[in-house]
C-alpha atoms as a PDB file:
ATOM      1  CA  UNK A   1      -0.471 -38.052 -70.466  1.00  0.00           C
ATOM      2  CA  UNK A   2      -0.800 -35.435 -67.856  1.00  0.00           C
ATOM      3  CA  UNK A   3       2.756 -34.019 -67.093  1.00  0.00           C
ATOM      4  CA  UNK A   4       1.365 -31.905 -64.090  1.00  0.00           C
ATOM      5  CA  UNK A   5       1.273 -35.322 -62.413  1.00  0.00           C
ATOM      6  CA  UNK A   6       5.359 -35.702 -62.557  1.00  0.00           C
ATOM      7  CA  UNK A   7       7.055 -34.412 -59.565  1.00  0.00           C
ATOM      8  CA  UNK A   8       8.529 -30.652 -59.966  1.00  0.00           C
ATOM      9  CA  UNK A   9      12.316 -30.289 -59.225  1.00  0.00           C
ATOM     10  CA  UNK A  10      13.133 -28.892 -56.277  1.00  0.00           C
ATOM     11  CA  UNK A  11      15.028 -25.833 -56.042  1.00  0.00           C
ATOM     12  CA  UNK A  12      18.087 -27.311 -55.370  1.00  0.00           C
ATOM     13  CA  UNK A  13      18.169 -29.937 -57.904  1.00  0.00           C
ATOM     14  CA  UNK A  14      17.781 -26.671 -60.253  1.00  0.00           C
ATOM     15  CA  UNK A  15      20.692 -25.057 -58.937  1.00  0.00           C
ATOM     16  CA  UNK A  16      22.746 -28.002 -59.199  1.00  0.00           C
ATOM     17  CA  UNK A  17      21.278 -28.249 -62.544  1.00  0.00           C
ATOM     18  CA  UNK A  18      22.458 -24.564 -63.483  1.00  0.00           C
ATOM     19  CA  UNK A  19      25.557 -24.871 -61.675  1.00  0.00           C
ATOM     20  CA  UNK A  20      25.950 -27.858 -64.327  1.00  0.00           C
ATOM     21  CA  UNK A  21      25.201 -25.687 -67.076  1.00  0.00           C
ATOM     22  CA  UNK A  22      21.129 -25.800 -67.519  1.00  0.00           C
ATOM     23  CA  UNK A  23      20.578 -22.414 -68.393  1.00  0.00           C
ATOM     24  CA  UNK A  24      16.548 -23.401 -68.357  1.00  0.00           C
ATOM     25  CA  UNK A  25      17.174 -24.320 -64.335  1.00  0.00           C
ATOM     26  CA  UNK A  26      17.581 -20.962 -63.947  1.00  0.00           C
ATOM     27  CA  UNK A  27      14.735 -19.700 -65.828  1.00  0.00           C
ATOM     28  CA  UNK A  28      12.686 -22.183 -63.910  1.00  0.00           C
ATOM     29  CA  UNK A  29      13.839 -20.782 -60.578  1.00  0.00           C
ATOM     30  CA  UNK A  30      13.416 -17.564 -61.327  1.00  0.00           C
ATOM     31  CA  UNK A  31       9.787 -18.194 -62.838  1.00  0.00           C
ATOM     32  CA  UNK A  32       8.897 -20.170 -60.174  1.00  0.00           C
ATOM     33  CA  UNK A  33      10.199 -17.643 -57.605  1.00  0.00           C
ATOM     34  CA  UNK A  34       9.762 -14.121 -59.616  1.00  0.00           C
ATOM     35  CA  UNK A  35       6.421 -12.744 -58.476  1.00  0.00           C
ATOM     36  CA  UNK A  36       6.657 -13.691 -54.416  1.00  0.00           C
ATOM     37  CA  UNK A  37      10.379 -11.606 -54.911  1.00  0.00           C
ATOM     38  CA  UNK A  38       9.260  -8.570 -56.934  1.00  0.00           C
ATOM     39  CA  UNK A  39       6.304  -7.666 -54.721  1.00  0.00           C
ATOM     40  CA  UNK A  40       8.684  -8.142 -51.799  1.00  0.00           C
ATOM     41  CA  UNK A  41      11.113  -5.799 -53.202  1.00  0.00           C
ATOM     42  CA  UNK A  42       7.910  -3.481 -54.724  1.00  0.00           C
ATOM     43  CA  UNK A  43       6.185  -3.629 -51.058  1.00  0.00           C
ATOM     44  CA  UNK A  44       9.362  -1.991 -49.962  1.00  0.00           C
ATOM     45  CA  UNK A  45      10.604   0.872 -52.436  1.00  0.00           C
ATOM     46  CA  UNK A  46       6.783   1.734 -54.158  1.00  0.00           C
ATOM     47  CA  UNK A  47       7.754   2.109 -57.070  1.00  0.00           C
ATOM     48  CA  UNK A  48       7.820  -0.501 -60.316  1.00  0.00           C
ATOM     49  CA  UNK A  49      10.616   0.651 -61.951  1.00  0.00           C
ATOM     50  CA  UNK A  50      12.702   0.957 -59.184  1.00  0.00           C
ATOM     51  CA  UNK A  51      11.467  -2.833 -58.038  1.00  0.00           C
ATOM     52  CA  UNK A  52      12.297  -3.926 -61.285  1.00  0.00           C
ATOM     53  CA  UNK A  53      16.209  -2.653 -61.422  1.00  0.00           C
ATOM     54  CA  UNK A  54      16.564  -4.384 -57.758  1.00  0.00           C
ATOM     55  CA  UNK A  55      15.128  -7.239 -58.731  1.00  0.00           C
ATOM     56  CA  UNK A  56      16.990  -8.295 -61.847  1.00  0.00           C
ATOM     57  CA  UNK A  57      20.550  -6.837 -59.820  1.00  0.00           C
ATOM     58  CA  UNK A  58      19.151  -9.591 -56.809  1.00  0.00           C
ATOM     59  CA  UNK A  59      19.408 -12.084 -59.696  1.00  0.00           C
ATOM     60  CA  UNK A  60      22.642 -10.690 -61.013  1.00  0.00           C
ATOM     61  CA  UNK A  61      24.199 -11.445 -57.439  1.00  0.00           C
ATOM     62  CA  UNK A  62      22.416 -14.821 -57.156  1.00  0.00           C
ATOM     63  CA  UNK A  63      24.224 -15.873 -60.905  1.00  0.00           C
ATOM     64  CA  UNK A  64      27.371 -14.391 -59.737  1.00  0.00           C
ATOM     65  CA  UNK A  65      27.360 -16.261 -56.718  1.00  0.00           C
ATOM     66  CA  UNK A  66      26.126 -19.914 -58.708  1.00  0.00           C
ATOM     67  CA  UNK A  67      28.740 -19.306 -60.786  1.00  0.00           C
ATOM     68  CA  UNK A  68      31.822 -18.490 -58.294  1.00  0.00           C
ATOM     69  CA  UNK A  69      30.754 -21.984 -56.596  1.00  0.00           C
ATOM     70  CA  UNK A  70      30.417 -20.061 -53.212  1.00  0.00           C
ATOM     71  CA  UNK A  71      26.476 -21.028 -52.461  1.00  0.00           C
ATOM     72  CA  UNK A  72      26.118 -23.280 -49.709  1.00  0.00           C
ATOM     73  CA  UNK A  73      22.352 -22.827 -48.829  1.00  0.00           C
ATOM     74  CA  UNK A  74      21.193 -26.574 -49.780  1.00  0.00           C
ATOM     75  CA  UNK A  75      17.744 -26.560 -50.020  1.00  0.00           C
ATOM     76  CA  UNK A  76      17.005 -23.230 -48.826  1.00  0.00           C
ATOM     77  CA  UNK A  77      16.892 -21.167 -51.954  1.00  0.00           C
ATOM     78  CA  UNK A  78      14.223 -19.063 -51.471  1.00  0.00           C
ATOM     79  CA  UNK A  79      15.011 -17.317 -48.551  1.00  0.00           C
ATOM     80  CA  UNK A  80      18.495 -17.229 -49.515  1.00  0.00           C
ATOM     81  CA  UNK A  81      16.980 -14.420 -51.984  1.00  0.00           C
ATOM     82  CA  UNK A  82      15.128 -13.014 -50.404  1.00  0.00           C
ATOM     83  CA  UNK A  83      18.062 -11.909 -47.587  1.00  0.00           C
ATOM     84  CA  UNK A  84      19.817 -11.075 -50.793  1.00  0.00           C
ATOM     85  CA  UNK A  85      16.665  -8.836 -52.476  1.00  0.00           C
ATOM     86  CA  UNK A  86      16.243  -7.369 -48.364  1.00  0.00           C
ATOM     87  CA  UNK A  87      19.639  -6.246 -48.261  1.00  0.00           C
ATOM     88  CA  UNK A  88      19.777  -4.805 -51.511  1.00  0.00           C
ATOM     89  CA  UNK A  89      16.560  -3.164 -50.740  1.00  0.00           C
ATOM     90  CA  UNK A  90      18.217  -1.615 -47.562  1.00  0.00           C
ATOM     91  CA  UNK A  91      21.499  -0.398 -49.773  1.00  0.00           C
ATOM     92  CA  UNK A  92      19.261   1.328 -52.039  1.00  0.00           C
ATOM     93  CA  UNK A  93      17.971   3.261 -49.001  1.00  0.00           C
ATOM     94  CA  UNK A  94      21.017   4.085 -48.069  1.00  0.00           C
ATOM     95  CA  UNK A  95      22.464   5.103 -51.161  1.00  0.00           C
ATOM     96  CA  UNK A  96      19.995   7.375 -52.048  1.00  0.00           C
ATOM     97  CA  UNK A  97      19.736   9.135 -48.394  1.00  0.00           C
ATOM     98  CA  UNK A  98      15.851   8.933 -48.524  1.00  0.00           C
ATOM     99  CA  UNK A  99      12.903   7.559 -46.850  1.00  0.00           C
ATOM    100  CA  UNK A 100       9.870   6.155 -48.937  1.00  0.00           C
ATOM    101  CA  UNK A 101       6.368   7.999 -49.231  1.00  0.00           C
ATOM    102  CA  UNK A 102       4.330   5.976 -46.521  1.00  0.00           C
ATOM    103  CA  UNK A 103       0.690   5.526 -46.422  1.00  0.00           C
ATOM    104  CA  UNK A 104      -1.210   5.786 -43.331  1.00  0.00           C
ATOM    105  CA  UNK A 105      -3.137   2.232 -43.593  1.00  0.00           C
ATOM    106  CA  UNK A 106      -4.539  -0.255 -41.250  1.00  0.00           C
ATOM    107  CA  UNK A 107      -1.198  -1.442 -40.917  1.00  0.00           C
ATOM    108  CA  UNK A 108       0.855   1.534 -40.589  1.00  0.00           C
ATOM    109  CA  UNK A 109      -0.330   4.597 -38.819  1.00  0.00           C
ATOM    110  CA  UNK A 110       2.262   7.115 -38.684  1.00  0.00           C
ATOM    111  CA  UNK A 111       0.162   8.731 -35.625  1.00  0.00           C
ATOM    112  CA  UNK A 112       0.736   6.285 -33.182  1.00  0.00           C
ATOM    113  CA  UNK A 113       4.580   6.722 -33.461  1.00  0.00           C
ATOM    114  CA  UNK A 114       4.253   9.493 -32.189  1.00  0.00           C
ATOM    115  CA  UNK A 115       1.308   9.645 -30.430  1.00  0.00           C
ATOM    116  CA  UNK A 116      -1.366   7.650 -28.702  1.00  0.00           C
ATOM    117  CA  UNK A 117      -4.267   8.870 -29.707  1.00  0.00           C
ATOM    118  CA  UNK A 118      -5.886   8.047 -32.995  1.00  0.00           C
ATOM    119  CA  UNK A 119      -6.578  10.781 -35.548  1.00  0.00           C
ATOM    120  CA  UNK A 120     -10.165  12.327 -36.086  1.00  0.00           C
ATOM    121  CA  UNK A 121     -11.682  12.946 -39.392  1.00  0.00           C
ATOM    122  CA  UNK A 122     -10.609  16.936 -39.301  1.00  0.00           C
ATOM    123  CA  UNK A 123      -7.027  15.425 -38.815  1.00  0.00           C
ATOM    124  CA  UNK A 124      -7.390  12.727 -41.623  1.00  0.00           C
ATOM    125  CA  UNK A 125      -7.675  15.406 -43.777  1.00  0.00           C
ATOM    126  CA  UNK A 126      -3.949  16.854 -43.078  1.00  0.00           C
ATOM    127  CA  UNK A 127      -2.322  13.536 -43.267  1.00  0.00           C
ATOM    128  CA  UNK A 128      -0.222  14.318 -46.188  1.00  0.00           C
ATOM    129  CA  UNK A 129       1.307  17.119 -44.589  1.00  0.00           C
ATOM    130  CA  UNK A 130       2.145  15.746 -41.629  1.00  0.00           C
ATOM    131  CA  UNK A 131       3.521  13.046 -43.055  1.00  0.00           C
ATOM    132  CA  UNK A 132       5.479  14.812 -45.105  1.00  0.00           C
ATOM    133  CA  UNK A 133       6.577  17.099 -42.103  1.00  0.00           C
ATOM    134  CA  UNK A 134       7.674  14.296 -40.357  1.00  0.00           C
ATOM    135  CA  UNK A 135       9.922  12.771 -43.243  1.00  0.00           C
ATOM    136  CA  UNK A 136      12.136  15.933 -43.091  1.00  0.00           C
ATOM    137  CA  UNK A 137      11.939  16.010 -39.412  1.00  0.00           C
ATOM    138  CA  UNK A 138      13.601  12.508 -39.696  1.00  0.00           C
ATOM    139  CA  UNK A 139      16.494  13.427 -42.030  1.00  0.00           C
ATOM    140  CA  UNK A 140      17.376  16.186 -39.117  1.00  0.00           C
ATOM    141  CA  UNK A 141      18.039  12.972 -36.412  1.00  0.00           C
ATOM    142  CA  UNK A 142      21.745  11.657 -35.951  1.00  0.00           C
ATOM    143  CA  UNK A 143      22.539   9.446 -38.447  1.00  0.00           C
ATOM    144  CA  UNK A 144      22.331   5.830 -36.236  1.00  0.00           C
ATOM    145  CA  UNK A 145      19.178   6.926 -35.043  1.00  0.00           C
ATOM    146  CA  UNK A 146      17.864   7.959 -38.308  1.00  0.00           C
ATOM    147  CA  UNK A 147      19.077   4.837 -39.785  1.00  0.00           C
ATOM    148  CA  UNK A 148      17.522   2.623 -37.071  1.00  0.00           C
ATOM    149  CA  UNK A 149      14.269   4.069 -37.251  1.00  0.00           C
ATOM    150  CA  UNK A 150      13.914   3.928 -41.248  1.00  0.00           C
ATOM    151  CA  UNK A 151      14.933  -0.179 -40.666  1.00  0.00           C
ATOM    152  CA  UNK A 152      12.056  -0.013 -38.327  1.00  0.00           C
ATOM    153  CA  UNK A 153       9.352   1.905 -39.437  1.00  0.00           C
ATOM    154  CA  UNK A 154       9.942   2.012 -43.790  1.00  0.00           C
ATOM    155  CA  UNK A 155      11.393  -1.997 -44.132  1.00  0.00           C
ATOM    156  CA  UNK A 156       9.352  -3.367 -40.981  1.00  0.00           C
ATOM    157  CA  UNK A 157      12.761  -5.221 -39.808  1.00  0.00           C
ATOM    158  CA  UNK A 158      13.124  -6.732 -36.183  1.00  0.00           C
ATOM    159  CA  UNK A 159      15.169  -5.459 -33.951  1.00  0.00           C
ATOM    160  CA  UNK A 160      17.266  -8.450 -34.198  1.00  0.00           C
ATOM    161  CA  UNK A 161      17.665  -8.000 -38.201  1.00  0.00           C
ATOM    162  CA  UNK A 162      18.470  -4.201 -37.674  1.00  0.00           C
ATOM    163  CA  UNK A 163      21.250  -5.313 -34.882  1.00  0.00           C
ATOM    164  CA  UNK A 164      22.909  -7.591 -37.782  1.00  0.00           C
ATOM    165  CA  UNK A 165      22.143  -5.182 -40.281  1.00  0.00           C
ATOM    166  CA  UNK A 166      24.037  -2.069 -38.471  1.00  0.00           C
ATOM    167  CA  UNK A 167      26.652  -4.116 -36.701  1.00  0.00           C
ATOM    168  CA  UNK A 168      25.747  -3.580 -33.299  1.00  0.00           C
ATOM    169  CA  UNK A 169      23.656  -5.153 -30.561  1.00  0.00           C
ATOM    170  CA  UNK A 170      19.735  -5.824 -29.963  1.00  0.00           C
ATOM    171  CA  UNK A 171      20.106  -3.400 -26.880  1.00  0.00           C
ATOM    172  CA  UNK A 172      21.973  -0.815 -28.717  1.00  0.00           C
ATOM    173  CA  UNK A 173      19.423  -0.813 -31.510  1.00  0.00           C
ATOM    174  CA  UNK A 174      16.665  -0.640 -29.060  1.00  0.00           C
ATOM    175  CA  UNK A 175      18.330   2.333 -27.650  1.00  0.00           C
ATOM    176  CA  UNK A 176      18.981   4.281 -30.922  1.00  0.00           C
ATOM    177  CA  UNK A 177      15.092   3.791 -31.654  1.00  0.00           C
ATOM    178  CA  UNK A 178      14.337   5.036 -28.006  1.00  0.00           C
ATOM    179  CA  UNK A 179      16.261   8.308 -28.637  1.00  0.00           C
ATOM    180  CA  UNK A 180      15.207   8.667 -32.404  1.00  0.00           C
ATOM    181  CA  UNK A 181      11.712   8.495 -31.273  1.00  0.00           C
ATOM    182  CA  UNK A 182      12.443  10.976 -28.017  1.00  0.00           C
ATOM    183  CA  UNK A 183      14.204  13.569 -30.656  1.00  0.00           C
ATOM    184  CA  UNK A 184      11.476  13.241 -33.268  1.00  0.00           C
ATOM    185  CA  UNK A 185       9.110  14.360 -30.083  1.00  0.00           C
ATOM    186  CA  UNK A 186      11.014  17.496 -29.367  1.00  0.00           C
ATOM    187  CA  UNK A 187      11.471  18.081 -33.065  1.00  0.00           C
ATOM    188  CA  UNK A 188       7.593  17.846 -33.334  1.00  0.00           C
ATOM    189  CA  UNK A 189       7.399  20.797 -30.440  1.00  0.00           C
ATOM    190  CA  UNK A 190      10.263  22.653 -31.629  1.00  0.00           C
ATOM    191  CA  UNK A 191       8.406  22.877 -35.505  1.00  0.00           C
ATOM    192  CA  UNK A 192       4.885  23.199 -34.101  1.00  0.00           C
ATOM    193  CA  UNK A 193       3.485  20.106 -35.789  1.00  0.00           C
ATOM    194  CA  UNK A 194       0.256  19.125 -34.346  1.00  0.00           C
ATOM    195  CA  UNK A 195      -0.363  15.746 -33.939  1.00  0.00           C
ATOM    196  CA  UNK A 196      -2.669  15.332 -31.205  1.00  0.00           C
END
């Protein structure tokens, strides 16, 4: 008999299971769910052992909150999580006061915040300076701008997640970006760093 045939529980027949007392439901949801959450959280922080400790406290909240009876989010387990493994993500940041290393990828090029134009070969090769230039230049911006941009930039949040996020509105978020990116400018003039 081929049991891959049988029809896999849903998520939120296993959380009704573990709220019942299946301790297996919950190893099931978190095996079934483990590896699209970790390299969420390790996309975000770069580092595995750091990933790790957020990821087994997102699953410390998620059995907390099972257990209190307070979960309500029938059938949408996943991203339930995963707003719970975001904004732990985001407290992390916060608690430690820092900004991650960034990469300048496809994806991400740390030039065109501040700058238009793309970077030449000659420039490729101070990257990791400027980069790191720029990181302290950031910790020397007010802290709702610095906090805005870091949302932005570091956890790739919309301006709509950042607004609920810092308890403000869209337009006020907008605005904090506009002036963090304006005082990183002058910063860049004020410390000489060429980027252009």
């Amino acid at each position: 008999m081929d049991f891959k045939s049988f029809p896999q529980p849903t998520d939120a027949i296993l959380v009704s299971n573990y709220i019942s007392g299946s301790e297996i439901a919950l190893e099931a949801l978190i095996t079934r769910h483990k590896l699209r959450i970790f390299n969420f959280i390790k996309s975000k922080v770069l580092d595995v052992d750091t990933a790790e400790d957020l990821f087994q406290d997102t699953f410390i909240k998620v059995i907390k909150t099972l257990k209190t009876g307070t979960y309500n989010e029938q059938g949408k387990f996943l991203p339930w999580v995963m707003r719970i493994a975001h904004n732990l993500v985001i407290d992390f940041f916060r608690k430690n006061n820092r900004i991650p290393t960034i990469e300048n990828n496809d994806e991400y090029d740390v030039f065109k915040f501040i700058s238009d134009n793309t970077p030449n070969v000659e420039k490729a090769l101070f990257q990791d300076q400027i980069i790191k230039d720029l990181q302290k230049l950031v910790h020397e911006l007010p802290e709702d701008q610095k906090e805005v941009l870091i949302m932005r930039l570091y956890r790739d949040m919309s301006f709509k997640e950042i607004a609920e996020n810092t308890n403000v509105s869209i337009n006020t978020a907008l605005g904090r970006m506009r002036y963090a990116i304006i005082n990183i400018r002058k910063l860049v003039e004020v410390n000489q760093i060429i980027l252009d």
